[in-house]
PDB file of N, CA and C in Angstrom:
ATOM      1  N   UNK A   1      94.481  85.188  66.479  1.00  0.00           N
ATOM      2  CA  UNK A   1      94.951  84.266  65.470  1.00  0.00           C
ATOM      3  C   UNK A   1      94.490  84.754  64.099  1.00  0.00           C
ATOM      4  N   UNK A   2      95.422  84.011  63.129  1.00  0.00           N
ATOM      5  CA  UNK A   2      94.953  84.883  61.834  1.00  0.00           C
ATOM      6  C   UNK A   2      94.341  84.063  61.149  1.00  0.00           C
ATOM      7  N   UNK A   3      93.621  84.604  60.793  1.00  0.00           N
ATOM      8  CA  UNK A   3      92.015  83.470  59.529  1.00  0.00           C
ATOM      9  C   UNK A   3      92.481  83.657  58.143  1.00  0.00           C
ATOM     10  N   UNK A   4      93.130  82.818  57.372  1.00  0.00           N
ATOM     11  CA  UNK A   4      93.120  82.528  56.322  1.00  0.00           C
ATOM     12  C   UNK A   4      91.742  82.247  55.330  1.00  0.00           C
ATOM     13  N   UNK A   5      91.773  83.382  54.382  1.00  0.00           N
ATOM     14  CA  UNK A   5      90.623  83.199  53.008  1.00  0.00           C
ATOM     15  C   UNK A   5      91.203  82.528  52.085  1.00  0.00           C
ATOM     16  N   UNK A   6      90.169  82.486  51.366  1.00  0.00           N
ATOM     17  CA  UNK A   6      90.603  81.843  49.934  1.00  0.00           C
ATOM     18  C   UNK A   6      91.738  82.185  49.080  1.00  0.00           C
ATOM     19  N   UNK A   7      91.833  84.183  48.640  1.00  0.00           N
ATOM     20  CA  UNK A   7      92.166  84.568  48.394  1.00  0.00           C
ATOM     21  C   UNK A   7      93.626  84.812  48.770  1.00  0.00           C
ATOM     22  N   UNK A   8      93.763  84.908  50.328  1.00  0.00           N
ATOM     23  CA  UNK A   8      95.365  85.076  50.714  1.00  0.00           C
ATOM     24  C   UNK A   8      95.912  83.472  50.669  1.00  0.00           C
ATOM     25  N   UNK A   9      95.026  82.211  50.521  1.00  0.00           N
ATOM     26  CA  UNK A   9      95.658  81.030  50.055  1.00  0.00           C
ATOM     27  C   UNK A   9      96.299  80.590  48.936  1.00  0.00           C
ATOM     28  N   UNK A  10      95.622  81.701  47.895  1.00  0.00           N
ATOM     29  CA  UNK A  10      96.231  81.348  46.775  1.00  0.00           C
ATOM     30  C   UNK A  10      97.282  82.302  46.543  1.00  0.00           C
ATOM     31  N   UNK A  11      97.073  83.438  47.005  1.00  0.00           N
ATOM     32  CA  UNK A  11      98.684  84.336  46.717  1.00  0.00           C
ATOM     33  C   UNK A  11      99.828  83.812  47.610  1.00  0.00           C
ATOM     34  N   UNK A  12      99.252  82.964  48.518  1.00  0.00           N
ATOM     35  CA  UNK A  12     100.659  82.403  49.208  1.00  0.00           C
ATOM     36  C   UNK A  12     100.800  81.025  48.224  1.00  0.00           C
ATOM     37  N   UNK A  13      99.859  80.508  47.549  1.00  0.00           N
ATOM     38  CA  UNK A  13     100.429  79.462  46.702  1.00  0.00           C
ATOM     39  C   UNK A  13     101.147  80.008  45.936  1.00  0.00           C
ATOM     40  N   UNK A  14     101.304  81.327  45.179  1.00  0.00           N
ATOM     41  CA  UNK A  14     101.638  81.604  43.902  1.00  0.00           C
ATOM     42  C   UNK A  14     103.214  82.232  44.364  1.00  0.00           C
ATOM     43  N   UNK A  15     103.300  83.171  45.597  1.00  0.00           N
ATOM     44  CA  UNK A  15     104.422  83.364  45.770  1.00  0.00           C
ATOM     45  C   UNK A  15     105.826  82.529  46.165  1.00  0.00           C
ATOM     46  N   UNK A  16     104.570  81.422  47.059  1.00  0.00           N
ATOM     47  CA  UNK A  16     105.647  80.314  47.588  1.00  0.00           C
ATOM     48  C   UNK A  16     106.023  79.549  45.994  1.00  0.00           C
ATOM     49  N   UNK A  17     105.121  78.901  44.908  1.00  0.00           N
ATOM     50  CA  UNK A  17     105.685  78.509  43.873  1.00  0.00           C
ATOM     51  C   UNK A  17     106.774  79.851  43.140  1.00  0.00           C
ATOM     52  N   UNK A  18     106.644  80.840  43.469  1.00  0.00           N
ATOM     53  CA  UNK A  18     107.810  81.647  42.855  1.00  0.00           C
ATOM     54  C   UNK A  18     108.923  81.543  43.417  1.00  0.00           C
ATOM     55  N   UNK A  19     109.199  80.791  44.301  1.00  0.00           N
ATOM     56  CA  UNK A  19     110.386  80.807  45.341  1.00  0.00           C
ATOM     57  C   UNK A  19     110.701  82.077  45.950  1.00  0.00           C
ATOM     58  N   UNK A  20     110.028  82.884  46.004  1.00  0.00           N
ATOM     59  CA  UNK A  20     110.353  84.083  47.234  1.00  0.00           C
ATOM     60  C   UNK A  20     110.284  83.165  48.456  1.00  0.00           C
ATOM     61  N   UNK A  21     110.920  84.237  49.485  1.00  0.00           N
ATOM     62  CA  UNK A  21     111.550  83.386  50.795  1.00  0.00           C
ATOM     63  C   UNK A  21     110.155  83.707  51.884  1.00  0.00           C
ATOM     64  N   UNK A  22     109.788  83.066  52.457  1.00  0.00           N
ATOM     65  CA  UNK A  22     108.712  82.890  53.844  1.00  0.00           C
ATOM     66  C   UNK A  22     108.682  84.273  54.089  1.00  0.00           C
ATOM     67  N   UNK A  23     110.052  85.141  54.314  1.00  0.00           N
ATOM     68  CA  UNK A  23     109.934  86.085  55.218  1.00  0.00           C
ATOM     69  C   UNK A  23     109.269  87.681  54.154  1.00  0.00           C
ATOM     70  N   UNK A  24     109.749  87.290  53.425  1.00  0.00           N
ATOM     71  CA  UNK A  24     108.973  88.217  51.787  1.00  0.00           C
ATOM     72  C   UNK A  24     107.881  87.891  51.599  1.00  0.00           C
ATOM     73  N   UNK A  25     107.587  86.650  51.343  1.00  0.00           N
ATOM     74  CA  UNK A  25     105.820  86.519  51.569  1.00  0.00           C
ATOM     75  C   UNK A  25     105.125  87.437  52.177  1.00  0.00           C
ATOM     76  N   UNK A  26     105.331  87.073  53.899  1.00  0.00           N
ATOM     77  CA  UNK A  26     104.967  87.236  54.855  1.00  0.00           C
ATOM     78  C   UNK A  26     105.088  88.802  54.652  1.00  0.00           C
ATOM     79  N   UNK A  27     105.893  89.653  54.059  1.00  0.00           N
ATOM     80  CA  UNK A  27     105.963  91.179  53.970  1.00  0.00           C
ATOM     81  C   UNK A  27     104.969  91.583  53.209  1.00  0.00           C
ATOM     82  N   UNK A  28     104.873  90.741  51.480  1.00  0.00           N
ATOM     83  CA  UNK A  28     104.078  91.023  50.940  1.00  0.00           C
ATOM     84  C   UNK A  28     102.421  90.915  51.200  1.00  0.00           C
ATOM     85  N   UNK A  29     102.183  90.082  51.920  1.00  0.00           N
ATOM     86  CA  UNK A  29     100.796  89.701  52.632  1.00  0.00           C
ATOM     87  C   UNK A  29     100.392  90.534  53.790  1.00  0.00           C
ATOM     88  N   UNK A  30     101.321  91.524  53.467  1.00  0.00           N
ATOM     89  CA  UNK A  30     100.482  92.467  55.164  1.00  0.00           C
ATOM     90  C   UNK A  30     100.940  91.959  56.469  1.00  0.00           C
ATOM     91  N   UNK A  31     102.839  92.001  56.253  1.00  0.00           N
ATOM     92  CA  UNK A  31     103.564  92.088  57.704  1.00  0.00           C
ATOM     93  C   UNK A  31     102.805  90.395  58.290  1.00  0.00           C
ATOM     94  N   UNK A  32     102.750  89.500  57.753  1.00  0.00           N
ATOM     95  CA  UNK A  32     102.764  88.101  58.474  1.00  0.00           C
ATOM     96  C   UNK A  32     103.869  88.013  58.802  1.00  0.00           C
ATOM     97  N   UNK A  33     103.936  86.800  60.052  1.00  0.00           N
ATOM     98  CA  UNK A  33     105.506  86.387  60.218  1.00  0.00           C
ATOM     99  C   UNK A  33     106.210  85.508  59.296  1.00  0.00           C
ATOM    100  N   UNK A  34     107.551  85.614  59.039  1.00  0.00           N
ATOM    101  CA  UNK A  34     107.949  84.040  58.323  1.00  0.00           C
ATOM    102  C   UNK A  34     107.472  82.628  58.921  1.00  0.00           C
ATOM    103  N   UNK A  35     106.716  82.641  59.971  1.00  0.00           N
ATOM    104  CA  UNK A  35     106.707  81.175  60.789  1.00  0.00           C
ATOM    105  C   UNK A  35     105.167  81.008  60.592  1.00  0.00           C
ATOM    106  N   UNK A  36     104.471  82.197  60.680  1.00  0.00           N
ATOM    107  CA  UNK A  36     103.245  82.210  60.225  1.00  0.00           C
ATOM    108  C   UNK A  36     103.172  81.243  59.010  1.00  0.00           C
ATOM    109  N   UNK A  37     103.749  81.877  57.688  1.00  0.00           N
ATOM    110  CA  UNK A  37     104.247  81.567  56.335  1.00  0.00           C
ATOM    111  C   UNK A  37     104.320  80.095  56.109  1.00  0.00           C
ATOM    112  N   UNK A  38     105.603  79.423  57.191  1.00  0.00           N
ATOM    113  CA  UNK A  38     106.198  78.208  57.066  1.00  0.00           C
ATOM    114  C   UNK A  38     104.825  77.432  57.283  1.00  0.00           C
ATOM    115  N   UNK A  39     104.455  77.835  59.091  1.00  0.00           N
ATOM    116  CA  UNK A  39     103.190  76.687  59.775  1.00  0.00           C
ATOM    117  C   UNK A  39     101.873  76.610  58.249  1.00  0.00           C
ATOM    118  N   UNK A  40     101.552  77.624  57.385  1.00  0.00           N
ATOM    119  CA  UNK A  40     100.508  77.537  56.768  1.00  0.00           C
ATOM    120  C   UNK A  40     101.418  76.551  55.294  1.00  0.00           C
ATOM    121  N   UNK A  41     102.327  76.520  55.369  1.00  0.00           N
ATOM    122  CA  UNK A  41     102.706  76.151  53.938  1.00  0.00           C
ATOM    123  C   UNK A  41     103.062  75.182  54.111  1.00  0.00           C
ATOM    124  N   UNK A  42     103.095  74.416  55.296  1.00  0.00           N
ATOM    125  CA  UNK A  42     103.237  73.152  56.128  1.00  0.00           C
ATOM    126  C   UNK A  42     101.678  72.171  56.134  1.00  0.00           C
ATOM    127  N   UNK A  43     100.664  73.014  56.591  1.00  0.00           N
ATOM    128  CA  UNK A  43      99.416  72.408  56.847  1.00  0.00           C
ATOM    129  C   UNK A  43      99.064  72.104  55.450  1.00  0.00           C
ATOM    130  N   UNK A  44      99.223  73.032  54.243  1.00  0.00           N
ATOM    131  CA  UNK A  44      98.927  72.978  52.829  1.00  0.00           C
ATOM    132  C   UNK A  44      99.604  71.621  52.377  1.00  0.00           C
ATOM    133  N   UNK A  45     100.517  72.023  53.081  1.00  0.00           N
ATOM    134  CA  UNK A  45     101.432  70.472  52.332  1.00  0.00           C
ATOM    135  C   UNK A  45     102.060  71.028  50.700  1.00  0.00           C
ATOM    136  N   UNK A  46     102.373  72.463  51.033  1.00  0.00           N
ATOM    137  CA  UNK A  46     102.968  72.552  49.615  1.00  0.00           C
ATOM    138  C   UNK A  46     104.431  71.843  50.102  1.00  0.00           C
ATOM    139  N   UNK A  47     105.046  71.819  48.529  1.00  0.00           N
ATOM    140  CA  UNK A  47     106.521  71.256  48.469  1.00  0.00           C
ATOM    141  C   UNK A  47     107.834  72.030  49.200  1.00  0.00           C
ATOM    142  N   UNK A  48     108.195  70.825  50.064  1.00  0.00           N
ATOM    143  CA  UNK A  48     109.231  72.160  50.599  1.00  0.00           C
ATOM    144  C   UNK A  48     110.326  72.095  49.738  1.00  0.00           C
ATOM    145  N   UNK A  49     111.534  73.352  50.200  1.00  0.00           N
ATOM    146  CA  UNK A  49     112.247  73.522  49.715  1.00  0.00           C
ATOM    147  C   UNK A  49     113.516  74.412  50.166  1.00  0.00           C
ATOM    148  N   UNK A  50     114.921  73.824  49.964  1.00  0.00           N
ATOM    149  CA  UNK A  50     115.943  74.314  50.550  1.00  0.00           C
ATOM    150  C   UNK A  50     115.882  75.919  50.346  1.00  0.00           C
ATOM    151  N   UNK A  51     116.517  76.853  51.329  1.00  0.00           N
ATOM    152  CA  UNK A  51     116.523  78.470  51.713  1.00  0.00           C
ATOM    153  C   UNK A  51     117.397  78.100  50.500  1.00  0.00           C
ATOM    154  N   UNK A  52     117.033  79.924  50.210  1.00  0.00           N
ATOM    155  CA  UNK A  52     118.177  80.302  49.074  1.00  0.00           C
ATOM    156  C   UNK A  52     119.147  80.388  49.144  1.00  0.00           C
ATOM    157  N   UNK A  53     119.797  80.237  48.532  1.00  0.00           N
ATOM    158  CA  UNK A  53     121.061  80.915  48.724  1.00  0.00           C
ATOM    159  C   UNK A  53     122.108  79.928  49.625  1.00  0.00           C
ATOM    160  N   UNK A  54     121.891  79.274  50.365  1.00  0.00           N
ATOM    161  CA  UNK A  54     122.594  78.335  51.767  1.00  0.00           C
ATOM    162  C   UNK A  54     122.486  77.028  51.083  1.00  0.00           C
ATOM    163  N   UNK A  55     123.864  76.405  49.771  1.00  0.00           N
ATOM    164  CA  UNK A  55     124.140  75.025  49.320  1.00  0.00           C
ATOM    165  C   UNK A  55     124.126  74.490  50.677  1.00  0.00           C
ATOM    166  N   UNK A  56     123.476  73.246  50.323  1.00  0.00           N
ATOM    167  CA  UNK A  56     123.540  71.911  51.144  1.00  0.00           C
ATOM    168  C   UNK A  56     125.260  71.325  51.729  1.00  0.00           C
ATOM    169  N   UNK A  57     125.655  71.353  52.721  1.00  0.00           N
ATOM    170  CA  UNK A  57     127.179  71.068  53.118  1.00  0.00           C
ATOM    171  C   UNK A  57     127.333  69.521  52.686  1.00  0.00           C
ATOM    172  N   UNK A  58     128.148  69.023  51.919  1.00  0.00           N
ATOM    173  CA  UNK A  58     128.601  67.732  51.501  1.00  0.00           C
ATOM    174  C   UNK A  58     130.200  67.493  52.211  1.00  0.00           C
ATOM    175  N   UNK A  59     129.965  66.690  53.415  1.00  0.00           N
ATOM    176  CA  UNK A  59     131.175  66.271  53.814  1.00  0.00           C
ATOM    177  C   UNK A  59     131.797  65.536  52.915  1.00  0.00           C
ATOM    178  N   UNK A  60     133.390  65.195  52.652  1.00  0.00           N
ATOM    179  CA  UNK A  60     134.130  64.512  51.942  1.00  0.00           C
ATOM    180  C   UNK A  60     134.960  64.196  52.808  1.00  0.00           C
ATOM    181  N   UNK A  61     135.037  62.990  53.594  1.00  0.00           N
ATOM    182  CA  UNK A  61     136.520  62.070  53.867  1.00  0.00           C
ATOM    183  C   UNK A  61     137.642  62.094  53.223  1.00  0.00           C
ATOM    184  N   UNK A  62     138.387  62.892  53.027  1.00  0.00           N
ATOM    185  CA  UNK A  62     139.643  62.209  52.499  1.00  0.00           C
ATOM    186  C   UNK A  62     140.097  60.810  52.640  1.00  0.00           C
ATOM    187  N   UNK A  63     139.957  59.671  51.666  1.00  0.00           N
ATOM    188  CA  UNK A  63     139.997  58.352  51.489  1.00  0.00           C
ATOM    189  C   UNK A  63     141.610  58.145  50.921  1.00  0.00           C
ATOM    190  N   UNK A  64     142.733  57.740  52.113  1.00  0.00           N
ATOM    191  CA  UNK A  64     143.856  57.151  51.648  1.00  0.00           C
ATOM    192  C   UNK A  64     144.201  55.982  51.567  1.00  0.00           C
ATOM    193  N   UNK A  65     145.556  55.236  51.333  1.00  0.00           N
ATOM    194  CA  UNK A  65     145.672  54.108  51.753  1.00  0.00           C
ATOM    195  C   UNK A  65     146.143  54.039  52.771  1.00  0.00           C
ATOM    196  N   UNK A  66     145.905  53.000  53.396  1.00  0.00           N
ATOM    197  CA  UNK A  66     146.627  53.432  55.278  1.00  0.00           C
ATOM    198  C   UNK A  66     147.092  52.100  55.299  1.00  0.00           C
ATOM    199  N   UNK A  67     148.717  52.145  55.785  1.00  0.00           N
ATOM    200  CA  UNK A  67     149.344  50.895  56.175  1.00  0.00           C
ATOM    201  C   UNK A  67     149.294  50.424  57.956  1.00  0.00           C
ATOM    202  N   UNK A  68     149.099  49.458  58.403  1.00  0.00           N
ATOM    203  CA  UNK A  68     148.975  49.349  59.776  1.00  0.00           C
ATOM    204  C   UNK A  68     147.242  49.455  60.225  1.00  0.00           C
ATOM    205  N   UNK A  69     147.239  49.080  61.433  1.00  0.00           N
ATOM    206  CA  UNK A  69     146.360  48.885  62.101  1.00  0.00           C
ATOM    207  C   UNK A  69     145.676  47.598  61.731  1.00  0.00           C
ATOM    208  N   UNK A  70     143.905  47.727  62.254  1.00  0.00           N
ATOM    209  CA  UNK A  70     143.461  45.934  61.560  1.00  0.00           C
ATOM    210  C   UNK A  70     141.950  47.043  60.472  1.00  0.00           C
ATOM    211  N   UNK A  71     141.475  45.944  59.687  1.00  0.00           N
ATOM    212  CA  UNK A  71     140.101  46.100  59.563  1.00  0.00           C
ATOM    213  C   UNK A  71     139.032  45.569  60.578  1.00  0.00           C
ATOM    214  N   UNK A  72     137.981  46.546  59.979  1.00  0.00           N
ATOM    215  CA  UNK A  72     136.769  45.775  60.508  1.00  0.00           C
ATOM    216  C   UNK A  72     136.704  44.229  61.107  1.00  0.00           C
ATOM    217  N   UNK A  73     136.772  43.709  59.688  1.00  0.00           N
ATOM    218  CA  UNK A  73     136.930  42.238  60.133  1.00  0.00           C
ATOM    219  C   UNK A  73     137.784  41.280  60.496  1.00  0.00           C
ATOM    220  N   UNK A  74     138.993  42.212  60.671  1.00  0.00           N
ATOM    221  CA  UNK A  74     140.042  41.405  61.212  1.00  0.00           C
ATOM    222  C   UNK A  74     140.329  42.234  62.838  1.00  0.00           C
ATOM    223  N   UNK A  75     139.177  42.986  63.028  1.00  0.00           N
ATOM    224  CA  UNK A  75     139.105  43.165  64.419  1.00  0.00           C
ATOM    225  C   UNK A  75     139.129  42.302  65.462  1.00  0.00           C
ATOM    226  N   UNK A  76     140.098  42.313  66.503  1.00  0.00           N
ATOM    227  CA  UNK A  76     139.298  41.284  67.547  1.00  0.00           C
ATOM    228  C   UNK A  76     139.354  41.589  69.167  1.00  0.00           C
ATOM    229  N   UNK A  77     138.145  41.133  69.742  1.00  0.00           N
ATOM    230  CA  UNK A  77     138.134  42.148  71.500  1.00  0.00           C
ATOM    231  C   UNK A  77     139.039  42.381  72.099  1.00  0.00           C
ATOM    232  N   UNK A  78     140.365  41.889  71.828  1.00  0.00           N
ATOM    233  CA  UNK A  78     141.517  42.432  72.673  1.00  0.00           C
ATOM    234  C   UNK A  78     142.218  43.212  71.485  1.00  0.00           C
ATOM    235  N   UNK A  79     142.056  43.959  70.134  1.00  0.00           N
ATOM    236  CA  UNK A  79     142.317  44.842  70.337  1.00  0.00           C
ATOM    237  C   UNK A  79     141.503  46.322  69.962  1.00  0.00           C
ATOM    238  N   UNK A  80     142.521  47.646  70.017  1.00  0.00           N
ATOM    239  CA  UNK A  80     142.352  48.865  70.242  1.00  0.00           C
ATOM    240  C   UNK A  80     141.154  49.206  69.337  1.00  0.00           C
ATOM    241  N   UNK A  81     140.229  50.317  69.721  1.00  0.00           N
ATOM    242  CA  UNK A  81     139.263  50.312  68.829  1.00  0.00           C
ATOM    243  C   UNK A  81     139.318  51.566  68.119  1.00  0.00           C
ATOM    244  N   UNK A  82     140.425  52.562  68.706  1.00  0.00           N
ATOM    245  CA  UNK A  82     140.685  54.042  67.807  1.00  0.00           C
ATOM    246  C   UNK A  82     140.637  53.982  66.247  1.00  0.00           C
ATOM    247  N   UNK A  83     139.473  54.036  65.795  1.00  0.00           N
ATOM    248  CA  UNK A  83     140.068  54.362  64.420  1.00  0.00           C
ATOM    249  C   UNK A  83     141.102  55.562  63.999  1.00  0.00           C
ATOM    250  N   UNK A  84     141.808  55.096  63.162  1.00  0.00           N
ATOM    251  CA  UNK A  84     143.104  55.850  62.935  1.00  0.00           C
ATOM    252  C   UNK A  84     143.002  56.490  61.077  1.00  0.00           C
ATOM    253  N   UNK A  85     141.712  55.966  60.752  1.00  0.00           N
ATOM    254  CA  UNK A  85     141.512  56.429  58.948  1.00  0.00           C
ATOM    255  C   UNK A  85     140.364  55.516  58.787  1.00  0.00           C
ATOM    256  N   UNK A  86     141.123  56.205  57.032  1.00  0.00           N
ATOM    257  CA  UNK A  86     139.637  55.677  56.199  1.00  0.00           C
ATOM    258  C   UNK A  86     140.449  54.716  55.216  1.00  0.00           C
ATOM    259  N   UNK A  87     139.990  53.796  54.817  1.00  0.00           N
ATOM    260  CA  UNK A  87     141.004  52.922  53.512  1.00  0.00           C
ATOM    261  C   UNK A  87     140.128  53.174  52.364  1.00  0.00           C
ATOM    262  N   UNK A  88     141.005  53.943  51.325  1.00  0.00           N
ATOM    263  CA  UNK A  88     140.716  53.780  50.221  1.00  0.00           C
ATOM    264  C   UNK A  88     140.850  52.498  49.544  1.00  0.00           C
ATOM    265  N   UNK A  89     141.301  51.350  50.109  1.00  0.00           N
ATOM    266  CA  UNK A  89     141.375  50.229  48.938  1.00  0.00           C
ATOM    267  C   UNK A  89     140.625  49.100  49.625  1.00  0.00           C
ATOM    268  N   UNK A  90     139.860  49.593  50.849  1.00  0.00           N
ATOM    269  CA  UNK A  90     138.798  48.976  50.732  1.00  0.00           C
ATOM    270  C   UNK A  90     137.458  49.519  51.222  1.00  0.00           C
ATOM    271  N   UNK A  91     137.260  50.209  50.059  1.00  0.00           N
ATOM    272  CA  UNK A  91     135.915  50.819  50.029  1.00  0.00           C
ATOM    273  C   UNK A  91     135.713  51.954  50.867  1.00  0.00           C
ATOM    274  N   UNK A  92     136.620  52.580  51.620  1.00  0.00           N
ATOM    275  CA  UNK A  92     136.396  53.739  52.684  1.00  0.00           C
ATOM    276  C   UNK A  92     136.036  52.977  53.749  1.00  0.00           C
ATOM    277  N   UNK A  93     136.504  52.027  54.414  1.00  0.00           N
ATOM    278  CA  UNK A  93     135.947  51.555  56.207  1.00  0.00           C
ATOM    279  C   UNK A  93     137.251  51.669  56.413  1.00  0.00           C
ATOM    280  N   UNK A  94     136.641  51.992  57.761  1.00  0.00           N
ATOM    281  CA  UNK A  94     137.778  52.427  59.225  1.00  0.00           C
ATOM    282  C   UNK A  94     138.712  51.280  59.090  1.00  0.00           C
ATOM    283  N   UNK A  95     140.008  52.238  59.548  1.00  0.00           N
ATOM    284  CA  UNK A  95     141.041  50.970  60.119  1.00  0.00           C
ATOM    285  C   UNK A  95     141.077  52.112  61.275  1.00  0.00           C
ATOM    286  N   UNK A  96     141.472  50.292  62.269  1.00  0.00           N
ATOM    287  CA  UNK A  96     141.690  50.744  63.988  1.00  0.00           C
ATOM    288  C   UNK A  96     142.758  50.148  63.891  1.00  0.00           C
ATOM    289  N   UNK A  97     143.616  50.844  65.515  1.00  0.00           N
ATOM    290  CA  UNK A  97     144.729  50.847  65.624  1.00  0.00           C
ATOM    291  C   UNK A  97     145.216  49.736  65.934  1.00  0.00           C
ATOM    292  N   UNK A  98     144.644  48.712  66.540  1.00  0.00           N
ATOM    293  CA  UNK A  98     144.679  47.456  66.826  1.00  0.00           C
ATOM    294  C   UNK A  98     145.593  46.925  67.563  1.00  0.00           C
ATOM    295  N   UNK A  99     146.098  47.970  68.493  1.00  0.00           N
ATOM    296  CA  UNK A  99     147.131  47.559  69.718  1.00  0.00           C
ATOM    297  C   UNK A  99     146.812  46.712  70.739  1.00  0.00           C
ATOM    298  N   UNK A 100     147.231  46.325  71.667  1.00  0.00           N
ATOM    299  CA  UNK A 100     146.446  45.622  72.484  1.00  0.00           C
ATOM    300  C   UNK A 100     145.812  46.644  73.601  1.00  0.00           C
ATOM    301  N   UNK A 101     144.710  46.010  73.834  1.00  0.00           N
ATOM    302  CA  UNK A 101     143.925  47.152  74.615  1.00  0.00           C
ATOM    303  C   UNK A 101     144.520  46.796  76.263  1.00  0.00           C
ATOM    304  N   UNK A 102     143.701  48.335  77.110  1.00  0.00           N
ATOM    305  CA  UNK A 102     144.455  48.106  78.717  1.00  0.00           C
ATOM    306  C   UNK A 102     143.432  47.200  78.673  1.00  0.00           C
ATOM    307  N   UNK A 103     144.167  46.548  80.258  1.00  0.00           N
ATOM    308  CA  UNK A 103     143.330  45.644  81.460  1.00  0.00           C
ATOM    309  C   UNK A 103     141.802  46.552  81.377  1.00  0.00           C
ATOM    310  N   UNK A 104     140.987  46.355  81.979  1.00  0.00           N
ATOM    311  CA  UNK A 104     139.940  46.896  82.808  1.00  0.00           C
ATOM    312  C   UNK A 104     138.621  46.553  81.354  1.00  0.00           C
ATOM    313  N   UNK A 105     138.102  47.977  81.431  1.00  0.00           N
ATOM    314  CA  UNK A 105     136.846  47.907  80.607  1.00  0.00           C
ATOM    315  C   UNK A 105     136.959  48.980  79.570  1.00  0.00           C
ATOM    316  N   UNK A 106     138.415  49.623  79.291  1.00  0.00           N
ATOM    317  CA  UNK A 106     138.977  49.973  78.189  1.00  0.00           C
ATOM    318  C   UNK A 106     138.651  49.562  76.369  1.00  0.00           C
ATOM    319  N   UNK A 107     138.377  50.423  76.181  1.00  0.00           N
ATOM    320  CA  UNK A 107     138.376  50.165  74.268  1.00  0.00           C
ATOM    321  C   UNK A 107     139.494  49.996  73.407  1.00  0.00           C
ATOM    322  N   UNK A 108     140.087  50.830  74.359  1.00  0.00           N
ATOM    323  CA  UNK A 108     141.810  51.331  73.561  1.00  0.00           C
ATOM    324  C   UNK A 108     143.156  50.699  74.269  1.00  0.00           C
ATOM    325  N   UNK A 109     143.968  51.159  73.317  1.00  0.00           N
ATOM    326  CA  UNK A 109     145.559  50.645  73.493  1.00  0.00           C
ATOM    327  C   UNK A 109     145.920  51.885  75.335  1.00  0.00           C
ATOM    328  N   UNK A 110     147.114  51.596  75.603  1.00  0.00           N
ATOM    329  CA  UNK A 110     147.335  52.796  76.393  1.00  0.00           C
ATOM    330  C   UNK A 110     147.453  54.202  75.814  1.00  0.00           C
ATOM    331  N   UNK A 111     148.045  54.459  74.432  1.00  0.00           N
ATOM    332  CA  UNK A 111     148.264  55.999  74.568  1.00  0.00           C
ATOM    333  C   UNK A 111     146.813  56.452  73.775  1.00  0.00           C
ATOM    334  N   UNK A 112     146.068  55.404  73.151  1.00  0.00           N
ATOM    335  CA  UNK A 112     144.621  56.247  72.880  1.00  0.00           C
ATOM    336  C   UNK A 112     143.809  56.370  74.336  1.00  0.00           C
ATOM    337  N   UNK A 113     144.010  55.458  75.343  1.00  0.00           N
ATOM    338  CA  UNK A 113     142.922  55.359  76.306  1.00  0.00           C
ATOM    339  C   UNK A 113     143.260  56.789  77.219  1.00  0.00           C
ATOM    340  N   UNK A 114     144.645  56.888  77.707  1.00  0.00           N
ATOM    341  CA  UNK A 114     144.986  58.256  77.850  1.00  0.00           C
ATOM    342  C   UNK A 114     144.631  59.489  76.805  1.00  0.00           C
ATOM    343  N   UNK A 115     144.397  59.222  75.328  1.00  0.00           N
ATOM    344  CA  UNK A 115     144.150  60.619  74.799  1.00  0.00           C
ATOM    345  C   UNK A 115     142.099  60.925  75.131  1.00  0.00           C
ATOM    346  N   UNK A 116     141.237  59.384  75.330  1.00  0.00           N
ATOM    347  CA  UNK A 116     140.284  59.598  75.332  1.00  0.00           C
ATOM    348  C   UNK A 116     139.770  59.653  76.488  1.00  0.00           C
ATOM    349  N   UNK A 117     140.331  59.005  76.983  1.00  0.00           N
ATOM    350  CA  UNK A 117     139.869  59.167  79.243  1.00  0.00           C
ATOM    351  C   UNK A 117     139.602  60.165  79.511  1.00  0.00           C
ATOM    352  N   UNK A 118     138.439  60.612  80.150  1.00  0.00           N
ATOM    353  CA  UNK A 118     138.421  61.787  81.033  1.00  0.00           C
ATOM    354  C   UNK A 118     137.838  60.954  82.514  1.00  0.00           C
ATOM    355  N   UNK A 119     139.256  61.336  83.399  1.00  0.00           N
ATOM    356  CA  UNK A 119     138.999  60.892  84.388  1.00  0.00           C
ATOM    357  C   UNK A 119     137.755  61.328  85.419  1.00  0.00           C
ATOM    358  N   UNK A 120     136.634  60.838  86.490  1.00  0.00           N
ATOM    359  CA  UNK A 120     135.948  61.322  87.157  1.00  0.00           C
ATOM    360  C   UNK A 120     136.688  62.215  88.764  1.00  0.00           C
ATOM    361  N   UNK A 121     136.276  62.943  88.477  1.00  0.00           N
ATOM    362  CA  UNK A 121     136.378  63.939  89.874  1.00  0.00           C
ATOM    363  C   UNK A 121     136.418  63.072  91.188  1.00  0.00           C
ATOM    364  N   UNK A 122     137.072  63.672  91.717  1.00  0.00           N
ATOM    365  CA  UNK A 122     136.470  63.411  93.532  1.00  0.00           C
ATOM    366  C   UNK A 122     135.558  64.004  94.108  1.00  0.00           C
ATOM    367  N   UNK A 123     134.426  64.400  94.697  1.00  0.00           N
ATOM    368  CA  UNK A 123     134.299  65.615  95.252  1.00  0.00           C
ATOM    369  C   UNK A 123     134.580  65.625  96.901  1.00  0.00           C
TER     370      UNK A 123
END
């Protein structure tokens, strides 16, 4: 195991505040690993911080107006629960399809319960 001094604590403070990446550290410090790097800059409790280079992914819904189906609150247990969109004119919540659902212990109308069914095997 590797024993951390004083001295290699503070050049990993100074490089990690430069934003070089774990795995450059870890080169510059005499071939450490990047995980080495992370676990010590973890116990320090320095500030973390997103990898370079790799933006954060921001999903976006496309928000339309959608005619048909029910809302949220005009949902009711007999019907379909497929959401079919997003409503832009009210606030981005789901509209479901709101058909009448099958017999049994079904969520959905018939042609969603057929697109979501996966029937069980025999063996």
């Amino acid at each position: 195991m590797f024993e951390w001094n004083v001295d290699q604590v503070e050049e990993l403070k100074r490089l990690w505040a430069e934003g070089l990446p774990a795995a450059e550290i870890g080169r510059r410090m005499g071939g450490l690993s990047r995980n080495a790097i992370i676990g010590k800059v973890s116990r320090l409790d320095l500030p973390r911080r997103r990898e370079a280079g790799k933006p954060r992914k921001i999903v976006s819904v496309p928000l339309i107006p959608l005619e048909g189906g029910v809302s949220f609150n005009d949902l009711k247990s007999h019907h379909c629960r497929e959401i079919i969109g997003w409503d832009k004119a009210a606030m981005g919540l789901a509209r479901y399809c709101g058909a009448p659902k099958v017999g049994g212990d079904s969520s959905y109308c018939r042609k969603h319960h057929q697109k979501n069914h996966i029937p069980v095997r025999v063996r």
